[in-house]
N, C-alpha and C. Protein backbone atom coordinates (compact mmCIF):
# COMPACT_ATOMS: atom_id res chain seq x y z
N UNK A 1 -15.15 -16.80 -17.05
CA UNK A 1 -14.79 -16.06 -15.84
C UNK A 1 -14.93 -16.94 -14.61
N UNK A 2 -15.79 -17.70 -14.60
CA UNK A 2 -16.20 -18.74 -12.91
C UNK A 2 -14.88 -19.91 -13.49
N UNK A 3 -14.36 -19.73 -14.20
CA UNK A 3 -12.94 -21.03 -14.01
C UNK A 3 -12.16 -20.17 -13.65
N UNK A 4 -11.59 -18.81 -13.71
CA UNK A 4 -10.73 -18.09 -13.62
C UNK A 4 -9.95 -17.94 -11.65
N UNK A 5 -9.17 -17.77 -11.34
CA UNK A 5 -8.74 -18.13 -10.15
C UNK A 5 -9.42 -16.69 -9.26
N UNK A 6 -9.66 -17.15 -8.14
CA UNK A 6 -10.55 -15.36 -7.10
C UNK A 6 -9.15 -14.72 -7.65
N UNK A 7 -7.82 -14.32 -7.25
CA UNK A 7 -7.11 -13.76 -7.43
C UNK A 7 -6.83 -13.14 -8.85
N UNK A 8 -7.16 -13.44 -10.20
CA UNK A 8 -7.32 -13.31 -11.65
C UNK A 8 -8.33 -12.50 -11.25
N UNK A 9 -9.65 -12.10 -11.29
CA UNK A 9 -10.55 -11.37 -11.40
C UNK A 9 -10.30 -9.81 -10.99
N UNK A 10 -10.33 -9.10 -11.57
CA UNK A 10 -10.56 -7.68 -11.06
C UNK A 10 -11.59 -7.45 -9.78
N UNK A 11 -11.23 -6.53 -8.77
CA UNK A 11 -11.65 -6.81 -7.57
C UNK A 11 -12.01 -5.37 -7.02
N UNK A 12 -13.19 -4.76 -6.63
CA UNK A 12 -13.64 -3.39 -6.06
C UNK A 12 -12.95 -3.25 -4.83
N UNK A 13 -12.40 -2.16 -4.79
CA UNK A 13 -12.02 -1.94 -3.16
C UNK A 13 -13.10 -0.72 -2.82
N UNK A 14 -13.24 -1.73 -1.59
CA UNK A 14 -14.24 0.23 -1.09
C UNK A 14 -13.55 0.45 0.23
N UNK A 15 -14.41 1.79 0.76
CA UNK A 15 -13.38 2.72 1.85
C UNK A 15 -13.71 1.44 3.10
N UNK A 16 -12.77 1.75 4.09
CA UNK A 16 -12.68 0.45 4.86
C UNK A 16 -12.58 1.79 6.34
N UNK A 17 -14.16 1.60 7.15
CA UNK A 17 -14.44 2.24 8.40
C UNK A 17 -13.37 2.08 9.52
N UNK A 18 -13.30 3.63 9.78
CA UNK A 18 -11.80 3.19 10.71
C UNK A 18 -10.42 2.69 10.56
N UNK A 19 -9.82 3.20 9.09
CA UNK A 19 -8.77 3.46 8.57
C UNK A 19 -8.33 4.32 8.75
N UNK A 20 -6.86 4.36 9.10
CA UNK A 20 -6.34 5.50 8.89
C UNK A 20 -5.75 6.59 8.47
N UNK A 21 -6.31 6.06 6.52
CA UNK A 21 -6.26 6.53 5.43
C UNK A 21 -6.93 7.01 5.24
N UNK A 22 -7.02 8.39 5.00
CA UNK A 22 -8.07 9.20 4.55
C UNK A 22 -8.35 9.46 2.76
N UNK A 23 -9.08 8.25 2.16
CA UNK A 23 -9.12 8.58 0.83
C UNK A 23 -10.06 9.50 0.42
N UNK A 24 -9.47 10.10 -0.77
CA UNK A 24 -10.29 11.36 -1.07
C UNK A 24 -11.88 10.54 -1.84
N UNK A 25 -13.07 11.70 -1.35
CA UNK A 25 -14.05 11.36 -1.96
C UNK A 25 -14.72 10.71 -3.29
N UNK A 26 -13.49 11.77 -4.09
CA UNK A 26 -13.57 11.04 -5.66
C UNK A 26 -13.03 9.70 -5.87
N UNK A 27 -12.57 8.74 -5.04
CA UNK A 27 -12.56 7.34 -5.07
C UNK A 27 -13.54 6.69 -4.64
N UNK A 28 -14.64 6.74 -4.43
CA UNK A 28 -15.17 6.07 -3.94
C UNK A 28 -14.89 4.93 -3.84
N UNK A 29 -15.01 4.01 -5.30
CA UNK A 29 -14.75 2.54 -5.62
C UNK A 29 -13.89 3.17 -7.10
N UNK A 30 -13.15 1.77 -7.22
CA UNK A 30 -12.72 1.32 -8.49
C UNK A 30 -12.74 -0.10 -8.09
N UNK A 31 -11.97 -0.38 -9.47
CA UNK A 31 -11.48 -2.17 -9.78
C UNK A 31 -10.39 -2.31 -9.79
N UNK A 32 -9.68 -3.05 -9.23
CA UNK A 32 -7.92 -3.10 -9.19
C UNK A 32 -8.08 -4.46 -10.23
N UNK A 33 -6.71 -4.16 -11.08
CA UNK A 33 -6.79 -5.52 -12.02
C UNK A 33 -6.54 -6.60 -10.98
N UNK A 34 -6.80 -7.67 -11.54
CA UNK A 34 -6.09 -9.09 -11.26
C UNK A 34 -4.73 -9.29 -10.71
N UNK A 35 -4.21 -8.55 -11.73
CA UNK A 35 -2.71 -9.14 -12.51
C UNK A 35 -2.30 -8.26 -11.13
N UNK A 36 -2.63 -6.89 -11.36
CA UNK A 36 -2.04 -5.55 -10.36
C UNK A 36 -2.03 -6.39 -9.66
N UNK A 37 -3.05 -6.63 -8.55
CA UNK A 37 -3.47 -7.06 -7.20
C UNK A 37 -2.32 -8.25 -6.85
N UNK A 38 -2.36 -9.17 -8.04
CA UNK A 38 -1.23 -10.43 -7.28
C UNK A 38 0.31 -9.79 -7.38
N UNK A 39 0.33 -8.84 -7.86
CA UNK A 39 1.76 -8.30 -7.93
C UNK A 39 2.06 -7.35 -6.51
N UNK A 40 1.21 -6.58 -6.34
CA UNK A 40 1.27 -6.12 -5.22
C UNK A 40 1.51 -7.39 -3.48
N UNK A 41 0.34 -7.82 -4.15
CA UNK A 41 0.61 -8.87 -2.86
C UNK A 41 1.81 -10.21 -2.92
N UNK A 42 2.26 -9.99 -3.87
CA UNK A 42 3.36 -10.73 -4.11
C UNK A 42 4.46 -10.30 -3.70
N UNK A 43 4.66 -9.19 -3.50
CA UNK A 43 5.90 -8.39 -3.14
C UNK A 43 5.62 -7.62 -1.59
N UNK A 44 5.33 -8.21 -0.98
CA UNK A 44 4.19 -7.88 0.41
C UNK A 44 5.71 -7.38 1.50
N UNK A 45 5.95 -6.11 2.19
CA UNK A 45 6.80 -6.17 3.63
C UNK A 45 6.34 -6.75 4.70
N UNK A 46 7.45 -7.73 5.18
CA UNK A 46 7.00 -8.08 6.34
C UNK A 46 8.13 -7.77 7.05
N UNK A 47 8.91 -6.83 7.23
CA UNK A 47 9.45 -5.98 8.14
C UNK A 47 10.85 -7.03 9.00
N UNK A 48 11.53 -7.80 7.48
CA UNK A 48 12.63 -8.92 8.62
C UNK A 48 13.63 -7.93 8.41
N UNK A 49 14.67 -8.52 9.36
CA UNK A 49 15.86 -7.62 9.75
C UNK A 49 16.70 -7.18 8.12
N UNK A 50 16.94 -6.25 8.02
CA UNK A 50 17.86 -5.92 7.22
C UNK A 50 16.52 -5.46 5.69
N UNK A 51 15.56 -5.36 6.35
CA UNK A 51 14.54 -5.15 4.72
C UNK A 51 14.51 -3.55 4.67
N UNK A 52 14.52 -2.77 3.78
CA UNK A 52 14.47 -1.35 3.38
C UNK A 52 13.14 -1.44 3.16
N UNK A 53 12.60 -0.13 3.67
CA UNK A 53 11.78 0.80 3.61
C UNK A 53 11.52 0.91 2.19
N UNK A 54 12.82 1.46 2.28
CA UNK A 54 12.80 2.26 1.03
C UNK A 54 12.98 1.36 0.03
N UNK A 55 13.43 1.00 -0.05
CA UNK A 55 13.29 -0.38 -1.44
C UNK A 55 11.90 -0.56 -1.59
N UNK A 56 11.30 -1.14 -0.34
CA UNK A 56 9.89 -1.56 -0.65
C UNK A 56 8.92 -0.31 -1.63
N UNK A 57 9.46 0.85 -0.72
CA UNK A 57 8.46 1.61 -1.88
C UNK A 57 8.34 2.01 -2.52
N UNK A 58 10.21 2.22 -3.36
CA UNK A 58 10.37 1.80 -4.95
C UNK A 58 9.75 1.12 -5.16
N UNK A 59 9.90 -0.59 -4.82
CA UNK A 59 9.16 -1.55 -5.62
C UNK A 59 7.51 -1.66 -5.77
N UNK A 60 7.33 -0.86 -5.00
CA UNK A 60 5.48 -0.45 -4.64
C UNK A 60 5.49 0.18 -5.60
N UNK A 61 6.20 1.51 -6.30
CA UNK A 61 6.06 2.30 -7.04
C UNK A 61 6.19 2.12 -8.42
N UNK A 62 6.77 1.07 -8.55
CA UNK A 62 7.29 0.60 -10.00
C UNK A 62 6.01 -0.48 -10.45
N UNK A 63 5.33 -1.51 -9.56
CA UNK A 63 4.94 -2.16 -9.89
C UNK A 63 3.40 -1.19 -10.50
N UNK A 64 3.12 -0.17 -9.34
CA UNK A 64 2.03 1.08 -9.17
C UNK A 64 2.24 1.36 -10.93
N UNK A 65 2.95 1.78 -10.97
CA UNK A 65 3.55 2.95 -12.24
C UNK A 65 3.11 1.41 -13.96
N UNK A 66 2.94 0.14 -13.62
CA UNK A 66 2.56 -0.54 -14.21
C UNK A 66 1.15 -0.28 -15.45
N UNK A 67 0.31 -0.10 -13.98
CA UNK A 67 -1.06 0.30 -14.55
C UNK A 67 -1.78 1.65 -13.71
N UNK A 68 -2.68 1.75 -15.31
CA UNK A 68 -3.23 3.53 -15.12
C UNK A 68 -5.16 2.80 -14.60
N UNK A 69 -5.10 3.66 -13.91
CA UNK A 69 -6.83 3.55 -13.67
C UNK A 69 -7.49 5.30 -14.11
N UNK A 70 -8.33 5.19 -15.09
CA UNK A 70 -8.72 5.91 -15.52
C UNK A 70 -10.04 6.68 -14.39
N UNK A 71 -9.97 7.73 -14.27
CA UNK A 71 -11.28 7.93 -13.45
C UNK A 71 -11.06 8.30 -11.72
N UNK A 72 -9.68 7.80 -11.67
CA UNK A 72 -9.26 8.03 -10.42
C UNK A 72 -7.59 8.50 -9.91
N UNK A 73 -7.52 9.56 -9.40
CA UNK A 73 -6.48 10.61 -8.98
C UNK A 73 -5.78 8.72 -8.51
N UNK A 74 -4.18 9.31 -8.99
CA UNK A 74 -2.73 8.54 -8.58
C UNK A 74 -3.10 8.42 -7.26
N UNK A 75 -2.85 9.56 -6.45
CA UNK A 75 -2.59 9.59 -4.94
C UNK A 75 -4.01 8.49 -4.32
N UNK A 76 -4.96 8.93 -4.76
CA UNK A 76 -5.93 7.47 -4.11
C UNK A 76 -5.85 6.33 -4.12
N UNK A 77 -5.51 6.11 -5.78
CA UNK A 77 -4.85 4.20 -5.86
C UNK A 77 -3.92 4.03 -4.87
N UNK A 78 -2.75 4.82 -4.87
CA UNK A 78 -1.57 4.49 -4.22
C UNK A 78 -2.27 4.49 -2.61
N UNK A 79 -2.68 5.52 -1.92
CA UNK A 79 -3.29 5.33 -0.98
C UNK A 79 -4.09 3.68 -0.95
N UNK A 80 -5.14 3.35 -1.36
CA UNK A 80 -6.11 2.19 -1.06
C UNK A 80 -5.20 1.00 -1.79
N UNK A 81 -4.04 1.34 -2.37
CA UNK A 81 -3.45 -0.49 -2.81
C UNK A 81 -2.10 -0.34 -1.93
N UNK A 82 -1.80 0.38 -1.06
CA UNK A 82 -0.40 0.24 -0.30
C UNK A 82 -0.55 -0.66 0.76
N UNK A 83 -1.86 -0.48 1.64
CA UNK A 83 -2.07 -1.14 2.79
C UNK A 83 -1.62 -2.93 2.02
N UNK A 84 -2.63 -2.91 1.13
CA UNK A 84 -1.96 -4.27 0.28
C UNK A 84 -0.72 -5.39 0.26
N UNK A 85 0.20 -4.31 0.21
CA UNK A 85 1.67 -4.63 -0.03
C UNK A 85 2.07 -4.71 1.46
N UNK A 86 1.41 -4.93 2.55
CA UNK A 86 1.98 -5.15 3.83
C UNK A 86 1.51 -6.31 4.54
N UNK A 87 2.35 -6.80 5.29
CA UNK A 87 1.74 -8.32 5.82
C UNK A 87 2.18 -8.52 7.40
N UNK A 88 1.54 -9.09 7.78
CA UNK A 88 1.95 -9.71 9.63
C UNK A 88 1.63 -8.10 10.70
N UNK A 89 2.22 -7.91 11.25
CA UNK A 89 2.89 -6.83 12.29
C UNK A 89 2.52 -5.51 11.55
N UNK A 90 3.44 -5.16 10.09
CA UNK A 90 3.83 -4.14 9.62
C UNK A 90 1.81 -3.73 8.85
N UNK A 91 0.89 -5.06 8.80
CA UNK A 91 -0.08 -4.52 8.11
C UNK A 91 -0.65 -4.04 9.49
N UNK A 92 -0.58 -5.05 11.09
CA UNK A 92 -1.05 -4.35 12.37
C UNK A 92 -0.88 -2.71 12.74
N UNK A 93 0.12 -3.11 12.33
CA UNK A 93 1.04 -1.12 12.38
C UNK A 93 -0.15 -0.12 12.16
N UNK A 94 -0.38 -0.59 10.93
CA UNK A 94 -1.07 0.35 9.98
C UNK A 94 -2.48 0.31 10.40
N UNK A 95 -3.38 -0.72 10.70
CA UNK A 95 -4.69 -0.71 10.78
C UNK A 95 -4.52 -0.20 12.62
N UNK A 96 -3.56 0.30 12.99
CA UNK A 96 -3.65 0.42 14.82
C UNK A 96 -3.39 1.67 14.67
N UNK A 97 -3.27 2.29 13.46
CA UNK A 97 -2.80 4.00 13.69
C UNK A 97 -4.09 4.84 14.08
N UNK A 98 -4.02 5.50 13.99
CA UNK A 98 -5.65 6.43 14.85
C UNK A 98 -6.26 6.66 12.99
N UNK A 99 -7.07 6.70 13.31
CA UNK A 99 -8.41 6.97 12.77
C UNK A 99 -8.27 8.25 11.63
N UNK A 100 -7.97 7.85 10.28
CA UNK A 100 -8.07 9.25 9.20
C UNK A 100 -6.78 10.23 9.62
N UNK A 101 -5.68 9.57 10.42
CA UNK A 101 -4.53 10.73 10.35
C UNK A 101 -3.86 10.61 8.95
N UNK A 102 -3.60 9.80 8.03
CA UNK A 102 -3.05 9.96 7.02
C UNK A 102 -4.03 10.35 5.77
N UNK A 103 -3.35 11.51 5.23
CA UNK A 103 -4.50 11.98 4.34
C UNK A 103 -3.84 12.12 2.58
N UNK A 104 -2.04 12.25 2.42
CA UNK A 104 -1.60 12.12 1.36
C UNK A 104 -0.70 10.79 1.38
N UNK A 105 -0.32 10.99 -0.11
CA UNK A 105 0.82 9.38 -0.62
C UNK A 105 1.90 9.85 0.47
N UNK A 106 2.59 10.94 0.45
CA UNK A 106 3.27 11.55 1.21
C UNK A 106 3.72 11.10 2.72
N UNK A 107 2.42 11.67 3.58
CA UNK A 107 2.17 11.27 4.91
C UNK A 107 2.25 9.88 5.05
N UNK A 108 1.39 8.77 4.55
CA UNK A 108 1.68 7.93 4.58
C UNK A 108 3.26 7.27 4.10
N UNK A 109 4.00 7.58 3.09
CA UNK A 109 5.43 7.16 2.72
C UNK A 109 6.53 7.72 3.82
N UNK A 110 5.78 8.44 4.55
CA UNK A 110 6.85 9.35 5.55
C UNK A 110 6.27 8.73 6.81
N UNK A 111 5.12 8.07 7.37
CA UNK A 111 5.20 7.38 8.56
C UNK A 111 5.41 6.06 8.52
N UNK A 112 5.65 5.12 7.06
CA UNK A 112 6.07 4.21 7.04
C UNK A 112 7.39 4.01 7.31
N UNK A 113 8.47 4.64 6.22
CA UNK A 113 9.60 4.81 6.69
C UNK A 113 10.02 4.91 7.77
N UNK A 114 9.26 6.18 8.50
CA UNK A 114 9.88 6.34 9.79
C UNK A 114 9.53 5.28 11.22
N UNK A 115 8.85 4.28 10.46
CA UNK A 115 8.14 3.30 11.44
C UNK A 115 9.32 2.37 11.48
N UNK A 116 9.75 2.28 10.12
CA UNK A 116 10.34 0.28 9.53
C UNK A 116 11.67 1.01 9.31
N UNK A 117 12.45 2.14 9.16
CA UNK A 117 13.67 2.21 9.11
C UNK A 117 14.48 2.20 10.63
N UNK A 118 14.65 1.19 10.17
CA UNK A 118 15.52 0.96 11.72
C UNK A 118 16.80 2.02 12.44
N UNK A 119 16.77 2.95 13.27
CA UNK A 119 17.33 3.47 13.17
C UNK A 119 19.57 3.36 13.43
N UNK A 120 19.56 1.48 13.58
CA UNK A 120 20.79 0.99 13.98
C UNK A 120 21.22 1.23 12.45
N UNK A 121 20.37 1.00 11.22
CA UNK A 121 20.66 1.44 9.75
C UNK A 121 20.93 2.50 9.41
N UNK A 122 20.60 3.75 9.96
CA UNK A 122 20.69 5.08 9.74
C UNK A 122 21.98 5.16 10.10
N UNK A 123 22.38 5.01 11.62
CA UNK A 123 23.77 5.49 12.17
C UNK A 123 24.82 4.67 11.03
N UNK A 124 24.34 3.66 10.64
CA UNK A 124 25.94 2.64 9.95
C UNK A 124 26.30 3.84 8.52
N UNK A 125 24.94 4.25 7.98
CA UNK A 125 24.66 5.03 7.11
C UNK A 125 25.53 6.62 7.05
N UNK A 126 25.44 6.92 8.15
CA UNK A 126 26.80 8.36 8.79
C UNK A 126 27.86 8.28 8.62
């Protein structure tokens, strides 16, 4: 295990003070695999012109839908490994939102979108 790369190791996430994710109690902690973790951050938004929303969170969802964590409700993983999949600006976004307003997968997939879908994409879309 001490040759193995930091990123290879399974890794605890705990609740992070002053998020504005509200994870439910029964998460306290888990272990995100290795493998999960570099996949997620491998496929990271950084919000350049012409990137979908929505693509991204298919591809959040597919990679999600990979592996099961036993012991802990869907909606929490997805909650505590999404912030993950975001980088630069679009992860600022997120850690600058107020304090515990997002409380489902939901809320959060619906203020992302409506953050990063540009709305010059919507009208071409009509």
């Amino acid at each position: 295990m001490d040759d193995e790369p930091m990123w290879a190791a399974d890794r605890v996430v705990a609740l992070t003070l002053g998020s504005a994710i509200t994870i439910p109690e029964t998460a306290n902690e888990f272990s995100i695999k290795g493998n999960h973790l570099t996949l997620v951050e491998g496929n990271q938004f950084d919000g350049r012109t012409k990137t979908d929303p929505h693509k991204h969170i298919h591809g959040f969802l597919k990679i999600y839908d990979m592996f099961k964590y036993i012991d802990t409700e869907n909606e929490a993983v997805r909650l505590m490994m999404f912030p993950l999949s975001l980088t630069g600006e679009e992860k600022t976004w997120l850690d600058e939102l107020n304090e515990r307003t997002i409380k489902t997968w939901d809320e959060l997939r619906t203020a992302f979108i409506s953050r990063f879908f540009p709305p010059a994409l919507f009208d071409r879309l009509l």
